[in-house]
C-alpha atoms as a PDB file:
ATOM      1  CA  UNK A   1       0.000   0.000   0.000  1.00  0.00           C
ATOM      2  CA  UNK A   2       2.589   2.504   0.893  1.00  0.00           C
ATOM      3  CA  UNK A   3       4.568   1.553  -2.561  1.00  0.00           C
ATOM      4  CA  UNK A   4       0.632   2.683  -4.246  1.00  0.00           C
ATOM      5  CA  UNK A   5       0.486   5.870  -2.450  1.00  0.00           C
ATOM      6  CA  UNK A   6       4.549   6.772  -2.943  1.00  0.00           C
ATOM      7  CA  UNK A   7       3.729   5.904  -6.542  1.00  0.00           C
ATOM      8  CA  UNK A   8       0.532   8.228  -6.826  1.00  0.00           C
ATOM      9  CA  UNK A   9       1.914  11.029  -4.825  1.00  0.00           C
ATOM     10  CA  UNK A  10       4.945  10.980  -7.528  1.00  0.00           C
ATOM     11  CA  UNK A  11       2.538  11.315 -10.794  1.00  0.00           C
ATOM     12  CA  UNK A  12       0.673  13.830  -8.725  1.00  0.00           C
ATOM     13  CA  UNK A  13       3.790  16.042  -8.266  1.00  0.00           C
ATOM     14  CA  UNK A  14       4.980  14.941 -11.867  1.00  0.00           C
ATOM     15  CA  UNK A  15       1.808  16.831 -13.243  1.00  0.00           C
ATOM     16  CA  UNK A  16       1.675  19.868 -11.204  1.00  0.00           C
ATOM     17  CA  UNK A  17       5.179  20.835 -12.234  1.00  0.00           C
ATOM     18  CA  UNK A  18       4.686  20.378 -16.098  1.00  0.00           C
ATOM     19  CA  UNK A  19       3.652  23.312 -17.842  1.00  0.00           C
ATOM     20  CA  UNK A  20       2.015  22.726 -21.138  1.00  0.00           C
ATOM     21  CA  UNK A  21       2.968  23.998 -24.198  1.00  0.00           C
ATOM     22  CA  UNK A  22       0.865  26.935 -25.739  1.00  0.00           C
ATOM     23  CA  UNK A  23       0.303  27.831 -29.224  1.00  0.00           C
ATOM     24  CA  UNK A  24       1.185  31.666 -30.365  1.00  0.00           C
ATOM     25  CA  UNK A  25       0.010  33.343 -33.548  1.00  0.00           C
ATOM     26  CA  UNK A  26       2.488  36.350 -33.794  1.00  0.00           C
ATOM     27  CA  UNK A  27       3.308  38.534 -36.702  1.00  0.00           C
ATOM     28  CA  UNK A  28       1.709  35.659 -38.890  1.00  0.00           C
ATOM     29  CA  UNK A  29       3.052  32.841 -37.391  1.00  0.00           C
ATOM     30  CA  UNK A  30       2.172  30.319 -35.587  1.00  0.00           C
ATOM     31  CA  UNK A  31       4.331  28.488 -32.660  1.00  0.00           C
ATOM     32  CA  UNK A  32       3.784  25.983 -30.145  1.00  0.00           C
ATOM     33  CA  UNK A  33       5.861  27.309 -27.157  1.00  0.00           C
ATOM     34  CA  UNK A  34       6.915  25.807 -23.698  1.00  0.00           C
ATOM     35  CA  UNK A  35       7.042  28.077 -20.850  1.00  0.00           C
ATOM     36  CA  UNK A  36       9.500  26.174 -19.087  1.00  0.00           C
ATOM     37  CA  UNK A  37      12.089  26.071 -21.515  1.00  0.00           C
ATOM     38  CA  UNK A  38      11.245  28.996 -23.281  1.00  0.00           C
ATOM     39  CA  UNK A  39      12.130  27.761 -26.729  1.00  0.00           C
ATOM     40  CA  UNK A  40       9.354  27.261 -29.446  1.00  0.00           C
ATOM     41  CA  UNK A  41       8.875  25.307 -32.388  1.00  0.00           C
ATOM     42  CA  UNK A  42       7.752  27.422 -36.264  1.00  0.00           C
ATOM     43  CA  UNK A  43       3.811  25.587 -36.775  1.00  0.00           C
ATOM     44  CA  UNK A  44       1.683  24.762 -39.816  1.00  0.00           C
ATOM     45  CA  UNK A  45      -0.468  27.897 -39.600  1.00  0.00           C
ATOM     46  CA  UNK A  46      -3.400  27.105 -41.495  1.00  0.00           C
ATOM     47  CA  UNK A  47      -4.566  30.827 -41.564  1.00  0.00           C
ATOM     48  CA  UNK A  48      -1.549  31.978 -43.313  1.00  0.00           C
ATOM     49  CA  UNK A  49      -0.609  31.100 -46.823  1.00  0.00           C
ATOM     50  CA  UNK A  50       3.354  31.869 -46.851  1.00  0.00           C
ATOM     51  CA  UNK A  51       4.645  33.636 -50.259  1.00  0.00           C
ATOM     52  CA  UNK A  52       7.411  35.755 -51.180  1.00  0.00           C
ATOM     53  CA  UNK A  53      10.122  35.939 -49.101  1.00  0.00           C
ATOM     54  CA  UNK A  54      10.155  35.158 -45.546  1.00  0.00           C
ATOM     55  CA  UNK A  55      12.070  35.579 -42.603  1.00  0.00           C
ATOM     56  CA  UNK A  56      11.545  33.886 -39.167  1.00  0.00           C
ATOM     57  CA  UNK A  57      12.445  35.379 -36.168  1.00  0.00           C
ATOM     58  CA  UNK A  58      15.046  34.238 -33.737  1.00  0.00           C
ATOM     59  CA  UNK A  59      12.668  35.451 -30.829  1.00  0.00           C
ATOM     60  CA  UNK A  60       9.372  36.384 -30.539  1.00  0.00           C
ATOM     61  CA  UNK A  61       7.080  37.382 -27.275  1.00  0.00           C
ATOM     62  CA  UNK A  62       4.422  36.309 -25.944  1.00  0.00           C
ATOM     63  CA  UNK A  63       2.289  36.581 -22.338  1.00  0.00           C
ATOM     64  CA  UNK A  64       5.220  38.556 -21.113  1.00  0.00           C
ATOM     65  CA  UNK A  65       7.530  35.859 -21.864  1.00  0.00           C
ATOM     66  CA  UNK A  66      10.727  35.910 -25.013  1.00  0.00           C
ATOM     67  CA  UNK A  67      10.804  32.983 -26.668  1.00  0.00           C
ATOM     68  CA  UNK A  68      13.053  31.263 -28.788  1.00  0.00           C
ATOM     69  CA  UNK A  69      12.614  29.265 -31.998  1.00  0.00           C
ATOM     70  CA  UNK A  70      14.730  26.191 -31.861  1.00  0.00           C
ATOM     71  CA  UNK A  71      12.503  23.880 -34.306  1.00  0.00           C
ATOM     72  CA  UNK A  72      10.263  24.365 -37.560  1.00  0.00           C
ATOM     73  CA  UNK A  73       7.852  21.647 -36.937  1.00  0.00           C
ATOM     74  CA  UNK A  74       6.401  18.909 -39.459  1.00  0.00           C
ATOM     75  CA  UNK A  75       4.823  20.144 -42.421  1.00  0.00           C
ATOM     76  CA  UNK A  76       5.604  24.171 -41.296  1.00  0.00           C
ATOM     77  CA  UNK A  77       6.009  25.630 -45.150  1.00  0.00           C
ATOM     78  CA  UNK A  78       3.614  22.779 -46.456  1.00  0.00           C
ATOM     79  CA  UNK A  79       1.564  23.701 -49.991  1.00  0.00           C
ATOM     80  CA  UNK A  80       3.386  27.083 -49.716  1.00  0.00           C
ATOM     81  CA  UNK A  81       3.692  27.734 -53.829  1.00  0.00           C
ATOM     82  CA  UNK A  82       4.504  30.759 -53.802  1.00  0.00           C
ATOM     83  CA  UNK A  83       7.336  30.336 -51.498  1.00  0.00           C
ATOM     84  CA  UNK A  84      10.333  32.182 -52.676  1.00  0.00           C
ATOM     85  CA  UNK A  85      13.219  31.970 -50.298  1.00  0.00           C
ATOM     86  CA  UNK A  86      13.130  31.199 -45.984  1.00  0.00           C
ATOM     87  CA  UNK A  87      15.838  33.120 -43.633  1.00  0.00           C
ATOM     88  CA  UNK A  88      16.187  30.298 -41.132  1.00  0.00           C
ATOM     89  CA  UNK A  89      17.744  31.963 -37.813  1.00  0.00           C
ATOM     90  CA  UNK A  90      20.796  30.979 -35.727  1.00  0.00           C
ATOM     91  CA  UNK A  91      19.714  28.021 -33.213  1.00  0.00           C
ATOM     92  CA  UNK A  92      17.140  25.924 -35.104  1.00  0.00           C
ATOM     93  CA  UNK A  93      18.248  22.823 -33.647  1.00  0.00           C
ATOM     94  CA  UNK A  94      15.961  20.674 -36.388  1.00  0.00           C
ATOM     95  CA  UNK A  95      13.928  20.841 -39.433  1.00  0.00           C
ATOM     96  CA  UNK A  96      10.259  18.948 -39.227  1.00  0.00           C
ATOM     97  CA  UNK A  97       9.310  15.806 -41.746  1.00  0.00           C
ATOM     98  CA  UNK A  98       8.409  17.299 -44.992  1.00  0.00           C
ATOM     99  CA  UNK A  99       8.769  21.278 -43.884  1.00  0.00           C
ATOM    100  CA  UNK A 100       9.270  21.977 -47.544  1.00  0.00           C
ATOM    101  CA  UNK A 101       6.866  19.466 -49.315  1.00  0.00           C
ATOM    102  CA  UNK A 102       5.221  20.630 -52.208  1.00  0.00           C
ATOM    103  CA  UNK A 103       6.891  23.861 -52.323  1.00  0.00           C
ATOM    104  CA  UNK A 104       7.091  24.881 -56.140  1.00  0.00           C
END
């Protein structure tokens, strides 16, 4: 019994001290950020058809909080046709399954 309670009280406190990550749309992008770490990962943002030339940001804030992009997630530039060129910053740490598909 006291193994059962040692073990509950230890997923209790597991829970309470993770934060979960939040998604961001900022200057047309869309992140999924984790307040503990502070780093945040470049979305699929469904709203926003990328074209021309874009630049992501090293940082961006949100609720008070800088963040910074380490990731562009799965799929992030996906269908974008009209895609030109991408400034990637300093510190992306890795590049999502098929980030580029289907850009023409």
């Amino acid at each position: 019994m006291k193994r059962l309670l040692s073990l509950i009280m230890l997923v209790v406190v597991a829970m309470c001290c993770y934060a979960e990550q939040k998604v961001y749309y900022v200057d047309g992008f869309k992140y999924l950020a984790d307040p503990d770490t502070k780093e945040a990962t470049l979305i699929n943002n469904e709203k926003e058809e990328y074209e021309g030339d874009v630049v992501i940001p090293a940082t961006f804030t949100a609720d008070g909080m800088e963040f910074k992009v380490t990731a562009l997630g799965d799929r992030c530039f996906y269908y974008c046709y009209y895609l030109e060129s991408v400034t990637i910053p300093e510190g992306i740490k890795s590049l999502g399954e098929d980030c580029f598909c289907l850009c023409i």
